[in-house]
Protein backbone atom coordinates (compact mmCIF):
# COMPACT_ATOMS: atom_id res chain seq x y z
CA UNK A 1 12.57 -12.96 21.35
CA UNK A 2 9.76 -10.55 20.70
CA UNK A 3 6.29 -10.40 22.82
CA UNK A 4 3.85 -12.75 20.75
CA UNK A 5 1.09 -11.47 22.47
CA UNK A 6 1.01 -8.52 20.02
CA UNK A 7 -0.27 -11.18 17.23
CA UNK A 8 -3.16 -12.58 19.39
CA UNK A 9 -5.68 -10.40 17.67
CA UNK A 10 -4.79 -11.04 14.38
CA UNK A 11 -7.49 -13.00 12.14
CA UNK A 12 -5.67 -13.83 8.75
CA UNK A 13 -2.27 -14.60 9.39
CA UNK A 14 -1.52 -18.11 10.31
CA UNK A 15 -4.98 -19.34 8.21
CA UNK A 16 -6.01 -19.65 4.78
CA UNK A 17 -7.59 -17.03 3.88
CA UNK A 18 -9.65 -16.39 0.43
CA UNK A 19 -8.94 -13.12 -0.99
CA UNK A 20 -11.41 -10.38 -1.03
CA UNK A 21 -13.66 -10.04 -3.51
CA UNK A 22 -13.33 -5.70 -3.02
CA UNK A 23 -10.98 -3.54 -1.38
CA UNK A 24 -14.39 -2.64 1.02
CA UNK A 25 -14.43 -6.26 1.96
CA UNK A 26 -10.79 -6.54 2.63
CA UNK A 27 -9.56 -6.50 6.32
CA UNK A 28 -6.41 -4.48 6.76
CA UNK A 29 -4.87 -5.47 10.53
CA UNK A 30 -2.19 -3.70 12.30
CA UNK A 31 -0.21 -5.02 14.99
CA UNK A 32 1.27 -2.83 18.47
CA UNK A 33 4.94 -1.66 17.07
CA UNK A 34 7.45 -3.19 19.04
CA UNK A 35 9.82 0.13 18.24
CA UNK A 36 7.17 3.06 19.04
CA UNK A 37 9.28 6.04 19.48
CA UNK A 38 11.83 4.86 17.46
CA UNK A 39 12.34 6.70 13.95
CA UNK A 40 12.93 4.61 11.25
CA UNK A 41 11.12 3.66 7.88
CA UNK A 42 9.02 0.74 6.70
CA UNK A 43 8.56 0.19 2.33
CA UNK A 44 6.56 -2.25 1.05
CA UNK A 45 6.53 -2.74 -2.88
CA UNK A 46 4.15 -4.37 -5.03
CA UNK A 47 5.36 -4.43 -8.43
CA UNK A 48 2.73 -6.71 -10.05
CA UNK A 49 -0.90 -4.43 -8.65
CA UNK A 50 -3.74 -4.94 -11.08
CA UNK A 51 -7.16 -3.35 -11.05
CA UNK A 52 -9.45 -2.90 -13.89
CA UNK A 53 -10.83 0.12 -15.67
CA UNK A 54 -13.70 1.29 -14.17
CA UNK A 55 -15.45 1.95 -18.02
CA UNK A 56 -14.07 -0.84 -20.30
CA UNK A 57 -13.69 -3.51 -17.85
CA UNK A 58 -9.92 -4.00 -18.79
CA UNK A 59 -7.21 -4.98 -16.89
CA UNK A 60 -4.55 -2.05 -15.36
CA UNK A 61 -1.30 -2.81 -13.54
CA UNK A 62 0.82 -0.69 -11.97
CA UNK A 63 3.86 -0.68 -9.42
CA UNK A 64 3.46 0.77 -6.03
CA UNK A 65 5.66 1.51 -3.60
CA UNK A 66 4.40 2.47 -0.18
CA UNK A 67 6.77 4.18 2.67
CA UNK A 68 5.83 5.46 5.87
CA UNK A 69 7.51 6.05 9.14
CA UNK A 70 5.19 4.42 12.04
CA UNK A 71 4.10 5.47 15.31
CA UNK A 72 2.17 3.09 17.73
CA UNK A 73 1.28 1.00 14.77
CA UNK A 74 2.38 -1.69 12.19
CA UNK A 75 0.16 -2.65 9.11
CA UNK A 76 0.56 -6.64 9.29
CA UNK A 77 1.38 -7.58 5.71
CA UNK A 78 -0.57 -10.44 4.92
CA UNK A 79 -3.36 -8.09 5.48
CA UNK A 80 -2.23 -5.51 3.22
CA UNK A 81 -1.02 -8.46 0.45
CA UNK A 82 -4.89 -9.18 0.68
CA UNK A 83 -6.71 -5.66 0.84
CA UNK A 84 -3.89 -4.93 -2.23
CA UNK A 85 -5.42 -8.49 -3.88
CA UNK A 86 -8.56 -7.40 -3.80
CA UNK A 87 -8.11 -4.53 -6.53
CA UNK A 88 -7.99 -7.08 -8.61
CA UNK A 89 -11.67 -7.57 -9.77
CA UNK A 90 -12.34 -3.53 -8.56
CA UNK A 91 -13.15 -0.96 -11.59
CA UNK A 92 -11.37 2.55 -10.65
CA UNK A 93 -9.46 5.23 -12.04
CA UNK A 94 -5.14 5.25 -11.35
CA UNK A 95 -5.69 8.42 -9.10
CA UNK A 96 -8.39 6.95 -7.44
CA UNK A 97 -6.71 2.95 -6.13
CA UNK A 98 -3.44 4.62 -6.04
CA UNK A 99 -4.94 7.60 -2.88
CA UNK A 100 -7.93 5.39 -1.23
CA UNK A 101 -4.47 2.84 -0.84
CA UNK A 102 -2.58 5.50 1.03
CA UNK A 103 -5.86 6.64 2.85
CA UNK A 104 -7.33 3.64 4.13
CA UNK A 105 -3.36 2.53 5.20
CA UNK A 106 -2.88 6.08 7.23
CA UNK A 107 -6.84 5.92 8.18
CA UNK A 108 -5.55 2.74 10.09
CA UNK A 109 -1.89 3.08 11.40
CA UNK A 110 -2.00 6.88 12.38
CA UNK A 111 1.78 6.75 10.91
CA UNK A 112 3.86 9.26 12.23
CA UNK A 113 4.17 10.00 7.93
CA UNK A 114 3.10 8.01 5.07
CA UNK A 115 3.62 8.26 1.45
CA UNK A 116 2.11 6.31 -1.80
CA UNK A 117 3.73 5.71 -5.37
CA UNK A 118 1.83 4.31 -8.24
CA UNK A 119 3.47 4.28 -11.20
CA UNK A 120 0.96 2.79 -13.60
CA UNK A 121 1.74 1.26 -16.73
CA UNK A 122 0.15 3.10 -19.74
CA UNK A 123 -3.47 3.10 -20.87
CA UNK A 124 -4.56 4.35 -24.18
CA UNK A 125 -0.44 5.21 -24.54
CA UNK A 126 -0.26 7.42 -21.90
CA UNK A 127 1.47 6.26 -18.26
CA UNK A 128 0.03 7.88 -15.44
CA UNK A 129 1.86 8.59 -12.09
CA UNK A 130 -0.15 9.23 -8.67
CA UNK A 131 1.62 10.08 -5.69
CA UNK A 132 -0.26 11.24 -2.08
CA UNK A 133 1.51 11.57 1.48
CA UNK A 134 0.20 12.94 4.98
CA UNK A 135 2.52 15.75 5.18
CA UNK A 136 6.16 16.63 5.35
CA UNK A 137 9.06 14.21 5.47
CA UNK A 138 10.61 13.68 9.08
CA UNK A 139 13.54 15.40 8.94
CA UNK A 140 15.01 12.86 11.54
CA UNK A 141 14.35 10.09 9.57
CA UNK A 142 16.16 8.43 6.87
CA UNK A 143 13.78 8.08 3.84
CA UNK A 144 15.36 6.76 0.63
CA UNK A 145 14.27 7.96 -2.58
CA UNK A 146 11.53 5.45 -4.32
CA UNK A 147 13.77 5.56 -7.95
CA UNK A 148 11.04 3.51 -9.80
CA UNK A 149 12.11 4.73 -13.41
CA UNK A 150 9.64 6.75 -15.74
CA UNK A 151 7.95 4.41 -18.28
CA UNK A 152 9.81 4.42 -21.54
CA UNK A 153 8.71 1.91 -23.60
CA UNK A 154 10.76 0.45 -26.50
CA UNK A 155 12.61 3.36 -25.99
């Protein structure tokens, strides 16, 4: 059984918590990792993200995929399912949500690597891609490819 005492800190998970009215507001919590020194990747993917656009007000959705390899640190997820939330109701360009995601998220866990993926669904019938990482790939680690296909339409 793992060490529970790494989750005493933790304020959200465990309670209801309302989600964030802005990704400022959100709290994004990380937790000691229990495999520090250990190699290995962690993907979360969040096929249903929605923010709005920052000059007509309309809704934008995209699907991100986020890898990164960690070091001392684990992003808990409840905290990222609610700092992701809270782009709901926040006006901002793709390129914008898609690298202040990957910032804040490497800003906090000091990942050993970290990459982003947004692959937004089109606006004015044009898709637009953003991808941002920290560096190089670990050669020692295994880090799968993210194969989220191009948008094609009807095609």
């Amino acid at each position: 059984m793992s060490d529970k005492s790494i989750y005493e800190n933790l304020t959200q998970l465990g309670a209801s918590t309302a989600l964030p009215q802005s990704p400022g507001e959100a709290i994004l919590e990380r937790v000691p990792n229990p495999q520090a020194g250990t190699g290995y990747l962690v993907r979360f993917t969040a096929p249903e993200f929605t923010s709005l656009c920052p000059i007509t007000g309309a809704p934008d959705f995209a699907h991100l995929m986020i890898d990164y390899v960690p070091g001392e640190w684990l992003v808990e997820s409840k905290s990222l399912k609610l700092f992701l939330g809270s782009f709901r109701n926040h006006g901002a360009f793709h390129e914008d949500c898609t690298v202040s995601i990957g910032k804040r998220l490497a800003d906090l866990l000091e990942p050993t690597w970290l990459r982003i993926g947004g692959y937004w669904y089109p606006r004015g019938g044009i898709p637009i891609d953003v991808f941002w990482q920290t560096g190089p790939q670990p050669a020692e680690v295994w880090i799968p490819e993210q194969n989220v296909p191009n948008y094609r339409g009807r095609g």
